[in-house]
PDB file of N, CA and C in Angstrom:
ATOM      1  N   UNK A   1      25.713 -58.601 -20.111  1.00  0.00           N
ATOM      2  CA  UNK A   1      24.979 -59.255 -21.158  1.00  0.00           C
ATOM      3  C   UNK A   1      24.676 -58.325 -22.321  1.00  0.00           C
ATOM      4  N   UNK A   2      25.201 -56.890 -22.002  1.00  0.00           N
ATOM      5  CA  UNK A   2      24.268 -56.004 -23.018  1.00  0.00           C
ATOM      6  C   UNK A   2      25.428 -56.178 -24.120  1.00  0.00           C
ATOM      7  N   UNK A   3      26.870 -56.538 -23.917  1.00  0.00           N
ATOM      8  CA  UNK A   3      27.953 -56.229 -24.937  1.00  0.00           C
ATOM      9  C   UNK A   3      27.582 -58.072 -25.633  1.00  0.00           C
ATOM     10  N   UNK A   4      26.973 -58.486 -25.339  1.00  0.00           N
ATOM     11  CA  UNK A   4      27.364 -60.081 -25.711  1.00  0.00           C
ATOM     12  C   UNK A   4      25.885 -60.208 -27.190  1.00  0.00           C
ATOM     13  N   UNK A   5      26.831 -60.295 -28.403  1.00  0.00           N
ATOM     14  CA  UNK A   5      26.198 -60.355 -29.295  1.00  0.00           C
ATOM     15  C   UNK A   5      26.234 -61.519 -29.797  1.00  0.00           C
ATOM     16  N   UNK A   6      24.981 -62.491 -30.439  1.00  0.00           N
ATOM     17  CA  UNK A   6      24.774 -63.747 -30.891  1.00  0.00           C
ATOM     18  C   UNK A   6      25.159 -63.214 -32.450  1.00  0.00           C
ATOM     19  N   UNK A   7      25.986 -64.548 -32.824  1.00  0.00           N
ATOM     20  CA  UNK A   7      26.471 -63.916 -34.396  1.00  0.00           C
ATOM     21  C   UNK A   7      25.505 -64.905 -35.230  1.00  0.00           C
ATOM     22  N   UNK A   8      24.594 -64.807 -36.401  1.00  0.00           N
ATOM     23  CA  UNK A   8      23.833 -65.163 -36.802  1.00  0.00           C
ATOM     24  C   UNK A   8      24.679 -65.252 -38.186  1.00  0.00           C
ATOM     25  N   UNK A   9      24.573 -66.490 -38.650  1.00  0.00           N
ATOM     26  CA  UNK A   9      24.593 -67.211 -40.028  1.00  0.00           C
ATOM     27  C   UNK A   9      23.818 -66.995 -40.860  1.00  0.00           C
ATOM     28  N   UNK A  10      23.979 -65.792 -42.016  1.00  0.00           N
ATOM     29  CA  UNK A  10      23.178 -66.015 -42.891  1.00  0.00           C
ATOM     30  C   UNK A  10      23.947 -66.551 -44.171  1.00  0.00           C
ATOM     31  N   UNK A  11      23.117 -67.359 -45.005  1.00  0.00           N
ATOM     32  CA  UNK A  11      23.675 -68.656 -45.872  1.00  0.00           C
ATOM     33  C   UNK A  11      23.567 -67.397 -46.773  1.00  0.00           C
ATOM     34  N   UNK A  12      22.394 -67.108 -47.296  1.00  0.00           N
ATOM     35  CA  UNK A  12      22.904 -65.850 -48.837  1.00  0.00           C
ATOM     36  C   UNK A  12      23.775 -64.992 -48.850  1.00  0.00           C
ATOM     37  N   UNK A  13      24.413 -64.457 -47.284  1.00  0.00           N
ATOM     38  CA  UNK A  13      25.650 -63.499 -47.681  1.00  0.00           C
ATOM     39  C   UNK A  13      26.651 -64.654 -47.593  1.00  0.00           C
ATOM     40  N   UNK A  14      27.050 -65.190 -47.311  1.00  0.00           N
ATOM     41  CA  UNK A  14      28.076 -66.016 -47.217  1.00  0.00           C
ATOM     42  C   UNK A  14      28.245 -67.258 -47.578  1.00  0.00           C
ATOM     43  N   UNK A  15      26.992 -67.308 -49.386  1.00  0.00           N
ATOM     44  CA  UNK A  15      27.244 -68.448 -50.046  1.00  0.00           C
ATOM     45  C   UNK A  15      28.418 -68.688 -51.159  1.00  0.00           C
ATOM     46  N   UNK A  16      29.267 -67.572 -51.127  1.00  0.00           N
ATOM     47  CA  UNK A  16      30.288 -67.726 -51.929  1.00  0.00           C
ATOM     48  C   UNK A  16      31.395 -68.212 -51.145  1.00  0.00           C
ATOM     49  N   UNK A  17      31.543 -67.967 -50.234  1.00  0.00           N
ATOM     50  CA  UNK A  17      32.595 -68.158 -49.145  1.00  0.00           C
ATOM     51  C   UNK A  17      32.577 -69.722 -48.696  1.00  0.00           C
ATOM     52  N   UNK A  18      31.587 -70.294 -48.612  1.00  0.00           N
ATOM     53  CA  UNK A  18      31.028 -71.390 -48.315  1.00  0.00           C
ATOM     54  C   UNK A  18      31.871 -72.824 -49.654  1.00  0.00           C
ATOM     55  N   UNK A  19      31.360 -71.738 -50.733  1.00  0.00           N
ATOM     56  CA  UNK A  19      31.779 -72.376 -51.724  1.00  0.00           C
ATOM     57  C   UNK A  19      33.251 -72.897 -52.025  1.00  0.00           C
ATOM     58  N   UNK A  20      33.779 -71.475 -51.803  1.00  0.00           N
ATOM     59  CA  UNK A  20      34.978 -71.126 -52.139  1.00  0.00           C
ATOM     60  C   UNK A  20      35.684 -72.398 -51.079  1.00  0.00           C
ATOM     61  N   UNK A  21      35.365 -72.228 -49.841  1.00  0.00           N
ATOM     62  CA  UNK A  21      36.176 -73.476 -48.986  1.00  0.00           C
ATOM     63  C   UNK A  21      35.845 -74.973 -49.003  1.00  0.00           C
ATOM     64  N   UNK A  22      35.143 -74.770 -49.706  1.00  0.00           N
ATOM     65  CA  UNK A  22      34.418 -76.790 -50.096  1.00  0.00           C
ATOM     66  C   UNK A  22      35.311 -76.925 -51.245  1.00  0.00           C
ATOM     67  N   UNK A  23      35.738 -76.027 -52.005  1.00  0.00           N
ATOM     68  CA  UNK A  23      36.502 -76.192 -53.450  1.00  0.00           C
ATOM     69  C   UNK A  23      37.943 -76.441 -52.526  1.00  0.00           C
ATOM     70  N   UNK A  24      38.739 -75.760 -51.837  1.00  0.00           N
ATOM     71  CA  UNK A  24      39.825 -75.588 -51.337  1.00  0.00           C
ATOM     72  C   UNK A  24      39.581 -76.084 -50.371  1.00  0.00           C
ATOM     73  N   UNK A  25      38.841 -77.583 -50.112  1.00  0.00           N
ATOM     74  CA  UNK A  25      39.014 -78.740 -49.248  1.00  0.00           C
ATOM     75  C   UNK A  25      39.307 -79.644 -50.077  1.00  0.00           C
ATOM     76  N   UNK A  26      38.140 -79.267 -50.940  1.00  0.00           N
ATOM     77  CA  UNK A  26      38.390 -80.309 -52.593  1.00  0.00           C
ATOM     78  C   UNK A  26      39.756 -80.468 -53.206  1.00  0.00           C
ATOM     79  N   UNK A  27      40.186 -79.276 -53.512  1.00  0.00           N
ATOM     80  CA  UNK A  27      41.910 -79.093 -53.848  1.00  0.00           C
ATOM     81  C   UNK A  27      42.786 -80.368 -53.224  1.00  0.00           C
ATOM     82  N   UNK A  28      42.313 -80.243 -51.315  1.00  0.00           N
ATOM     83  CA  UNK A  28      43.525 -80.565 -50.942  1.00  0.00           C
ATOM     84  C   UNK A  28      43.307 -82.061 -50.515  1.00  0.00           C
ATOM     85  N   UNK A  29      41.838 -82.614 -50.792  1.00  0.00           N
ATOM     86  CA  UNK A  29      41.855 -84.120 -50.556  1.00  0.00           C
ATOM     87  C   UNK A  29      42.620 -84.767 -51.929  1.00  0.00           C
ATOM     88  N   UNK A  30      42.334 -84.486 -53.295  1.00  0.00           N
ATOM     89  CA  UNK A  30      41.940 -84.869 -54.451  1.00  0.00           C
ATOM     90  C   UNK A  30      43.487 -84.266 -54.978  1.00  0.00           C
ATOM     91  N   UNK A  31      44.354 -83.874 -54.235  1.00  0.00           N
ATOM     92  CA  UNK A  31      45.679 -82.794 -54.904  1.00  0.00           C
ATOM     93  C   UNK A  31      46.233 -83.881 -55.568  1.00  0.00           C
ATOM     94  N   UNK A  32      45.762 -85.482 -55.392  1.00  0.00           N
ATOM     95  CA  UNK A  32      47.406 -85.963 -56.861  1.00  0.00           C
ATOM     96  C   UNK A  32      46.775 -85.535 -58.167  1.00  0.00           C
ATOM     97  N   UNK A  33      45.244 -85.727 -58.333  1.00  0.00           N
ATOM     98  CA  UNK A  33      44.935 -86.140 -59.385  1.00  0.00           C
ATOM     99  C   UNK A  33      44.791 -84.292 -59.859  1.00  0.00           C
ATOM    100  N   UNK A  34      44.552 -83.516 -59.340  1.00  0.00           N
ATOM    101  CA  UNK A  34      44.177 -82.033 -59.150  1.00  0.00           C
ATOM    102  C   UNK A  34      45.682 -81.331 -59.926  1.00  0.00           C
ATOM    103  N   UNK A  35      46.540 -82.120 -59.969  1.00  0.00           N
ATOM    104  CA  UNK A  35      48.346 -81.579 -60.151  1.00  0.00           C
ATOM    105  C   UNK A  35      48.445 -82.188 -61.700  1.00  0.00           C
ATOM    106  N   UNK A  36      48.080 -83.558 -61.730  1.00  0.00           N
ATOM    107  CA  UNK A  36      48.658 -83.736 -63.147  1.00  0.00           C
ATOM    108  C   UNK A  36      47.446 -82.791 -64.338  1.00  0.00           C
ATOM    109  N   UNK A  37      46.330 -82.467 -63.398  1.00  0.00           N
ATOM    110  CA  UNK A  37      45.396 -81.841 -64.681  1.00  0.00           C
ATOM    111  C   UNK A  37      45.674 -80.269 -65.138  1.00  0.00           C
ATOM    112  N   UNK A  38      46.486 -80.117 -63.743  1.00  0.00           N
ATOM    113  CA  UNK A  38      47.137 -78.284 -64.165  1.00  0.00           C
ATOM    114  C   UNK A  38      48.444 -78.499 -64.705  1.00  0.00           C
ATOM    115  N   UNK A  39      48.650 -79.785 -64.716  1.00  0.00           N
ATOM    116  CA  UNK A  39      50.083 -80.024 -65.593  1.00  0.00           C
ATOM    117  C   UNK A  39      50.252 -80.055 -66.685  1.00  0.00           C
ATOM    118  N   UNK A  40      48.799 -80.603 -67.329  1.00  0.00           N
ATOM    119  CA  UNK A  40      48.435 -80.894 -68.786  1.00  0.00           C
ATOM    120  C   UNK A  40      48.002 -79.656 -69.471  1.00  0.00           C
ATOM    121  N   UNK A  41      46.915 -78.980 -68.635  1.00  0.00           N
ATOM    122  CA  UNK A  41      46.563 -78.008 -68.888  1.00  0.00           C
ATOM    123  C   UNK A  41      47.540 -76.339 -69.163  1.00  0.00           C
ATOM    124  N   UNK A  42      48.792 -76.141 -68.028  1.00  0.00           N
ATOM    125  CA  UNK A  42      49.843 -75.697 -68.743  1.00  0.00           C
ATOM    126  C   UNK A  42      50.574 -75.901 -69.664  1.00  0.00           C
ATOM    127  N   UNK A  43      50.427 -76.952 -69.773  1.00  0.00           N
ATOM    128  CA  UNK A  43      51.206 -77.956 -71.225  1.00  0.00           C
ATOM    129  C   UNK A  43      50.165 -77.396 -72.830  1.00  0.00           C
ATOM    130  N   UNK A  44      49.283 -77.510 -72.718  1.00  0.00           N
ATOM    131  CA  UNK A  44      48.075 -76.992 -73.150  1.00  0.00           C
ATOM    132  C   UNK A  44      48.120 -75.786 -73.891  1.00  0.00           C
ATOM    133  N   UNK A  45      47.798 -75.186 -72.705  1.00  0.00           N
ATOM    134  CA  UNK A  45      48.274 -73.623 -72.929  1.00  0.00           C
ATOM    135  C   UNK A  45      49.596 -73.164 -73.756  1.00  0.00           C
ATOM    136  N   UNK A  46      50.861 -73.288 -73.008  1.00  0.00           N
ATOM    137  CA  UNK A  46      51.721 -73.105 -73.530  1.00  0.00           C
ATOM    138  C   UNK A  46      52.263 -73.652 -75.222  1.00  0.00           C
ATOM    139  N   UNK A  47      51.781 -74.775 -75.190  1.00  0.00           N
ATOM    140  CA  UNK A  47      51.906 -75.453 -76.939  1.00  0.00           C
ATOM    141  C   UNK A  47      51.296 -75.468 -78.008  1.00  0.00           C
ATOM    142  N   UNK A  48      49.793 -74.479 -77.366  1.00  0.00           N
ATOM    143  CA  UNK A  48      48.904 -74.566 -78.278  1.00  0.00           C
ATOM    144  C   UNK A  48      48.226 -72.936 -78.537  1.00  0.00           C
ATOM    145  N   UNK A  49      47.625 -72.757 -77.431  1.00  0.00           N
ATOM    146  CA  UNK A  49      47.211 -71.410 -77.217  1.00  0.00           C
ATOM    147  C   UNK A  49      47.659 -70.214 -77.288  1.00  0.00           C
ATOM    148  N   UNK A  50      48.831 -70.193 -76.660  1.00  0.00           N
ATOM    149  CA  UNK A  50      50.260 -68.966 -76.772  1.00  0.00           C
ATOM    150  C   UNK A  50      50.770 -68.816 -78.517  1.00  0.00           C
ATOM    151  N   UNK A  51      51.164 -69.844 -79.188  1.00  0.00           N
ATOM    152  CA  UNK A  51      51.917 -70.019 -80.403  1.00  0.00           C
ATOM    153  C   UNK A  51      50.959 -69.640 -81.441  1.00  0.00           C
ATOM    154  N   UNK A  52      49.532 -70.028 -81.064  1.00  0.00           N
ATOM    155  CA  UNK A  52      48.838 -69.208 -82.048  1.00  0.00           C
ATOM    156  C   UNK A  52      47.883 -68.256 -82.354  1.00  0.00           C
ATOM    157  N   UNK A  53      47.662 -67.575 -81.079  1.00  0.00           N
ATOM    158  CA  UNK A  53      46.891 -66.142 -80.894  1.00  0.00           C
ATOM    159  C   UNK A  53      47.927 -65.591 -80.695  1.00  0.00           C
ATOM    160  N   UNK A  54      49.077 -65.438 -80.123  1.00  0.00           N
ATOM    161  CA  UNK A  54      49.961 -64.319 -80.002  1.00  0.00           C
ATOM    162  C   UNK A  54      50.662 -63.410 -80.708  1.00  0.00           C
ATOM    163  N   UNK A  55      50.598 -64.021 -82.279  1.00  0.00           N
ATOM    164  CA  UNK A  55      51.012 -63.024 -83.838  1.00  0.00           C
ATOM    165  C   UNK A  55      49.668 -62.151 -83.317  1.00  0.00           C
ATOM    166  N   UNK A  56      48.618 -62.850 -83.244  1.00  0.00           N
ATOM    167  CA  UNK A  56      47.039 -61.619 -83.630  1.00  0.00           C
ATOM    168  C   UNK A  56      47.119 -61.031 -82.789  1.00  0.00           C
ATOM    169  N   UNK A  57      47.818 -61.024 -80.982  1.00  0.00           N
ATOM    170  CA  UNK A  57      47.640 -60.049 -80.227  1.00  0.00           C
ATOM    171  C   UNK A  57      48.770 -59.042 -80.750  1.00  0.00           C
ATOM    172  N   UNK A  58      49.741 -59.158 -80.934  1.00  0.00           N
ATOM    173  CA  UNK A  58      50.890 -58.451 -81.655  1.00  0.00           C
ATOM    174  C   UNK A  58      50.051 -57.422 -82.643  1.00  0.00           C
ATOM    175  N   UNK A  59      49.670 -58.296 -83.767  1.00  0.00           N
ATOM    176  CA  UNK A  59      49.150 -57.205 -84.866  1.00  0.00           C
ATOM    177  C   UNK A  59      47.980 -56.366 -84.391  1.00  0.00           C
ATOM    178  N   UNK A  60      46.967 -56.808 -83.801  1.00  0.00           N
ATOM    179  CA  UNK A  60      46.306 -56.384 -83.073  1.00  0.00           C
ATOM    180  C   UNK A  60      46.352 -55.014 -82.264  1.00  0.00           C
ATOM    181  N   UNK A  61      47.521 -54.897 -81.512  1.00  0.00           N
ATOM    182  CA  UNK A  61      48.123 -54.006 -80.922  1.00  0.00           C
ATOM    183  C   UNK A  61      48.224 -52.932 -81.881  1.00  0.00           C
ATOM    184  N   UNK A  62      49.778 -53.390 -82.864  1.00  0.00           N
ATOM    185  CA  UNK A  62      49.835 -52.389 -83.801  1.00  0.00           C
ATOM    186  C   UNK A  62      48.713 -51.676 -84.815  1.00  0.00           C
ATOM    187  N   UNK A  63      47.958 -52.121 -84.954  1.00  0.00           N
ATOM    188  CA  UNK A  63      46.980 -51.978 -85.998  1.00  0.00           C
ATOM    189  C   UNK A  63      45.760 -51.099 -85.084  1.00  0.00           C
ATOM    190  N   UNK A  64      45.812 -51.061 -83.918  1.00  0.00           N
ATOM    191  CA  UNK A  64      44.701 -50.138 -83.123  1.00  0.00           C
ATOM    192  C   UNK A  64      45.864 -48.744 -82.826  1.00  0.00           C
ATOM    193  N   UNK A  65      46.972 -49.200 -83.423  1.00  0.00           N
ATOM    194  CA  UNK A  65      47.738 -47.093 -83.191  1.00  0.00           C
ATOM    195  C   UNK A  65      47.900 -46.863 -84.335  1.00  0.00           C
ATOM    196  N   UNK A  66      47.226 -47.387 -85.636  1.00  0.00           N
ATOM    197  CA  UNK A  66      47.307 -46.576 -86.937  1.00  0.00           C
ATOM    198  C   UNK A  66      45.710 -45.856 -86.911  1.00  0.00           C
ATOM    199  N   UNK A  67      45.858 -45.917 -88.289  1.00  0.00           N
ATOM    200  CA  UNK A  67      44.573 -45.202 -88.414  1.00  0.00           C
ATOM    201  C   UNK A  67      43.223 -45.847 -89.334  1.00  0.00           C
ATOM    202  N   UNK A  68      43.469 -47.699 -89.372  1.00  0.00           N
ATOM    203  CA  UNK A  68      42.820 -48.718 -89.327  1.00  0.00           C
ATOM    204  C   UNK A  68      41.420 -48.585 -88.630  1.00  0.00           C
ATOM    205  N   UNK A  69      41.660 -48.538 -87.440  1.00  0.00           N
ATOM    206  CA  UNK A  69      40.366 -48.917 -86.657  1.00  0.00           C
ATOM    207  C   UNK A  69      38.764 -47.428 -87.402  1.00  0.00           C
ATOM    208  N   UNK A  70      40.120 -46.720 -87.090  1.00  0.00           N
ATOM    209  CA  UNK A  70      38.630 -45.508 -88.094  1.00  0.00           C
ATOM    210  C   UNK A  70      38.301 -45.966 -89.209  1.00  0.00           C
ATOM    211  N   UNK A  71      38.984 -46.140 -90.357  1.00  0.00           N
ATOM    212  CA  UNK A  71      38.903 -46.693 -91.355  1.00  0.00           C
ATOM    213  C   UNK A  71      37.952 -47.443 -91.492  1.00  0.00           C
ATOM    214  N   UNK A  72      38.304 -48.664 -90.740  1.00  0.00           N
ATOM    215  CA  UNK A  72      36.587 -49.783 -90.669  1.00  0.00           C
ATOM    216  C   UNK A  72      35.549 -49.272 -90.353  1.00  0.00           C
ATOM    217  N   UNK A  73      35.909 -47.803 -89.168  1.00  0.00           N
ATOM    218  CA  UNK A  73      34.432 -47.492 -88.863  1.00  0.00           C
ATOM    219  C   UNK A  73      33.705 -46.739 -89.682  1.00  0.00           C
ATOM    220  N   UNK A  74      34.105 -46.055 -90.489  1.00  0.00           N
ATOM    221  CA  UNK A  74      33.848 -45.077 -91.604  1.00  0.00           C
ATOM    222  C   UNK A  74      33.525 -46.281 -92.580  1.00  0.00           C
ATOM    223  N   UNK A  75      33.942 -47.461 -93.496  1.00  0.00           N
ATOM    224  CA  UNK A  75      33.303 -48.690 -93.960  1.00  0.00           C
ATOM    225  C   UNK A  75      32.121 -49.096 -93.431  1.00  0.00           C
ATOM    226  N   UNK A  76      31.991 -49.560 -92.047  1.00  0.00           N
ATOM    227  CA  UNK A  76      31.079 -50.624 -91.402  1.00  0.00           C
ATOM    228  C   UNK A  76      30.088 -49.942 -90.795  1.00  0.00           C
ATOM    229  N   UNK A  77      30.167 -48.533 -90.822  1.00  0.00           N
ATOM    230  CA  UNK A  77      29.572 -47.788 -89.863  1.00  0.00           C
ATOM    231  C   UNK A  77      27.634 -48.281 -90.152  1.00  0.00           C
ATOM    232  N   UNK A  78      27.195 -47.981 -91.310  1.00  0.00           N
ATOM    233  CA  UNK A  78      25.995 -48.591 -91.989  1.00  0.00           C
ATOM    234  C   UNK A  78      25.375 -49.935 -91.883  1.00  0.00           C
ATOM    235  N   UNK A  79      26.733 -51.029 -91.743  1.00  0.00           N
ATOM    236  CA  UNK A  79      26.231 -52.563 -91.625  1.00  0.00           C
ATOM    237  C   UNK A  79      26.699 -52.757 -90.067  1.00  0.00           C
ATOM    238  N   UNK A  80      26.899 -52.176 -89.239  1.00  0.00           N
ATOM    239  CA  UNK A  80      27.190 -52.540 -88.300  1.00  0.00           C
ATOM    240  C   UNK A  80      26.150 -51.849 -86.880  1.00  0.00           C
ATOM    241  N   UNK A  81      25.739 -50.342 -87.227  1.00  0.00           N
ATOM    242  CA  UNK A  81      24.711 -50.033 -86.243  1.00  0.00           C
ATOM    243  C   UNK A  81      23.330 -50.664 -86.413  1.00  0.00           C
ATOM    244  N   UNK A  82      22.563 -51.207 -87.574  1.00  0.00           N
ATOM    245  CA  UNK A  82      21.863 -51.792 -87.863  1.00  0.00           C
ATOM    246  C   UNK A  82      21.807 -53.644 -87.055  1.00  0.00           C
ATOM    247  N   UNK A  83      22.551 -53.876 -87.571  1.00  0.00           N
ATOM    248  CA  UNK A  83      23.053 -55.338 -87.382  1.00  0.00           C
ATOM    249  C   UNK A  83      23.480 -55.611 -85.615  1.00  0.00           C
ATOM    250  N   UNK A  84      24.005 -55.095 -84.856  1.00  0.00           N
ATOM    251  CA  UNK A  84      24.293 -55.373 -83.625  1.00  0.00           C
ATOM    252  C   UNK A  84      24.303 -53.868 -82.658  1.00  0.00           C
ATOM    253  N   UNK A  85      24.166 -53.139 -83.202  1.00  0.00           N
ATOM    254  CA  UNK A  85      23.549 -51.548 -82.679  1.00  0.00           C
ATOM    255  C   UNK A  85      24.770 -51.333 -82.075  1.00  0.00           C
ATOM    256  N   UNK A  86      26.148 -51.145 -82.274  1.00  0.00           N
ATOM    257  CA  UNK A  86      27.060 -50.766 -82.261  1.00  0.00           C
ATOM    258  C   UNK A  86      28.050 -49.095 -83.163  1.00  0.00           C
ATOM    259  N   UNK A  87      28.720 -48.510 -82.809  1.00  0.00           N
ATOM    260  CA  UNK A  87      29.266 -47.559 -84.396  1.00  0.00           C
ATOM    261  C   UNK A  87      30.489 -48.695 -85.225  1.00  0.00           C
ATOM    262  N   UNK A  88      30.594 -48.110 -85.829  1.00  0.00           N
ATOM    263  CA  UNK A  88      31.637 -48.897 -87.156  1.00  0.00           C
ATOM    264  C   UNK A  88      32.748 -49.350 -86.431  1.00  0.00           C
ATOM    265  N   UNK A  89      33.250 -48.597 -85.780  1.00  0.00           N
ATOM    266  CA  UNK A  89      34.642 -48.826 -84.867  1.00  0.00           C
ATOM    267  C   UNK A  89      34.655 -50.455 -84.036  1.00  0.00           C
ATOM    268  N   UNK A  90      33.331 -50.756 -84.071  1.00  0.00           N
ATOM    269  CA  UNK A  90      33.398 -52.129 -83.633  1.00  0.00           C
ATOM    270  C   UNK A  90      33.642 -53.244 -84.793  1.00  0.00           C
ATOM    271  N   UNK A  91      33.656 -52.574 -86.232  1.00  0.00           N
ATOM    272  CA  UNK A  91      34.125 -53.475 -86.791  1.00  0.00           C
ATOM    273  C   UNK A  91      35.228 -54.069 -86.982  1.00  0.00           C
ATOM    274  N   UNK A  92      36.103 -53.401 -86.334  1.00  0.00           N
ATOM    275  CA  UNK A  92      37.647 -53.390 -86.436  1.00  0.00           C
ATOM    276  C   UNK A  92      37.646 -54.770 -85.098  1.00  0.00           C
ATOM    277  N   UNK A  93      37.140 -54.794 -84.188  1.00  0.00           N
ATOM    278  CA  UNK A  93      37.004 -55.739 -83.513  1.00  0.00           C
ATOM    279  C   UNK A  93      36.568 -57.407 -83.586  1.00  0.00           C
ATOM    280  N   UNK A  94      35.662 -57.192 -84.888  1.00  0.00           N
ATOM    281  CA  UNK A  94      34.833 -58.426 -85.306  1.00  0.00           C
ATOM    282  C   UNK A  94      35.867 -58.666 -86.489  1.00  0.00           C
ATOM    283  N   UNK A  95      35.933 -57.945 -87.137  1.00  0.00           N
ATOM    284  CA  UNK A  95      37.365 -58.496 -88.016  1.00  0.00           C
ATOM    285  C   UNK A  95      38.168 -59.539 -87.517  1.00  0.00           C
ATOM    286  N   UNK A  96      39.102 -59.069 -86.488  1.00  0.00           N
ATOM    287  CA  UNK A  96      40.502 -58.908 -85.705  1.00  0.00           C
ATOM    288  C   UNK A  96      39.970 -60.791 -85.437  1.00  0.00           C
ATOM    289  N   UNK A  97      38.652 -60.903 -84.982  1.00  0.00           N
ATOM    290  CA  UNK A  97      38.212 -62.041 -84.027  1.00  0.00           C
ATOM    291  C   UNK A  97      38.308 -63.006 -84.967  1.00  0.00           C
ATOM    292  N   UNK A  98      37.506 -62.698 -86.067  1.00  0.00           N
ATOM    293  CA  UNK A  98      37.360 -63.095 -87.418  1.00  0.00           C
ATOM    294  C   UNK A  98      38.622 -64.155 -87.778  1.00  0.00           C
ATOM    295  N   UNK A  99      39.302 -63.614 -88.073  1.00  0.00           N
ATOM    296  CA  UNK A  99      41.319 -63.534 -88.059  1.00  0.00           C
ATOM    297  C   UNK A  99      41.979 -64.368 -87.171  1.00  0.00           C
ATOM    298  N   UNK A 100      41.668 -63.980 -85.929  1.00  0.00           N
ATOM    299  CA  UNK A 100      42.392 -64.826 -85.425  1.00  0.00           C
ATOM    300  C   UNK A 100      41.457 -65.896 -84.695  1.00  0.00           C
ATOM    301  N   UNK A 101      40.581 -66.472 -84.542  1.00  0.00           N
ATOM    302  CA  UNK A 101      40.284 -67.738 -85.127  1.00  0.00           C
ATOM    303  C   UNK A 101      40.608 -68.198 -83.714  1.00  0.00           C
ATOM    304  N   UNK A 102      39.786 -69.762 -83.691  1.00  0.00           N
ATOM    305  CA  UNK A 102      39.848 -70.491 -82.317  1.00  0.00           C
ATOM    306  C   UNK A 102      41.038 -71.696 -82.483  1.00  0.00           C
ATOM    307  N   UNK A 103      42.164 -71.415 -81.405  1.00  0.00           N
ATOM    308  CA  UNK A 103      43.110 -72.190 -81.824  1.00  0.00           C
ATOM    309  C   UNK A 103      43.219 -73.940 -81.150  1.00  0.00           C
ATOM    310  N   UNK A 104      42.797 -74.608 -82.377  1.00  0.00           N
ATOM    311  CA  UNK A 104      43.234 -76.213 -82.079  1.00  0.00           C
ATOM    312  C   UNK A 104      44.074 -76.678 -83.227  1.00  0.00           C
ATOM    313  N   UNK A 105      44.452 -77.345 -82.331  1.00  0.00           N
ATOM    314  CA  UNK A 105      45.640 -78.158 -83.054  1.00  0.00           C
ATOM    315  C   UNK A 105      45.173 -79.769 -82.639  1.00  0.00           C
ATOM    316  N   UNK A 106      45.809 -80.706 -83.383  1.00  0.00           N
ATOM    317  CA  UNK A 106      45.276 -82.044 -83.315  1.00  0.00           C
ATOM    318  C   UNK A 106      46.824 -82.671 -83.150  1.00  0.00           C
TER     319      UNK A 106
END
């Protein structure tokens, strides 16, 4: 009796887990309607989302191996630690966001 351990359920360590398998029961009762919404939703993605943030991740890229991003910070350095308590170099970031913009299409 001394090796025989009672395994005790506790719900706060193992409320994610809990979760996680009520969702992935959910999945697999509900899978017709669960398929055409990741169908749309890749559809989505791919026709809308990809075609028009992906120039800004491109430039984006290039434009953080010049010598841009200092540039703004040496500009912004004054309106930007004040304003969100950041150095200038984050302006190059709020720009960039600025720019490329939330993509919908109609």
């Amino acid at each position: 009796m001394k090796n025989f351990r009672i395994v005790v359920f506790k719900i706060k360590r193992n409320l994610i887990s809990i979760i996680l398998l009520i969702f992935a029961i959910c999945l697999v009762i509900f899978s017709t309607s669960n398929l055409s919404a990741a169908k749309s939703g890749l559809k989505l993605w791919a026709n809308s989302i990809i075609p028009s943030l992906f120039p800004f991740f491109i430039a984006t890229e290039l434009l953080c191996h010049t010598k841009i991003p200092n540039l703004c910070g040496k500009l912004f350095s004054k309106i930007m630690k004040p304003i969100f308590n950041i150095s200038g170099e984050g302006s190059f970031a709020l720009i960039m966001g600025w720019l490329s913009g939330y993509p919908v299409r109609s």
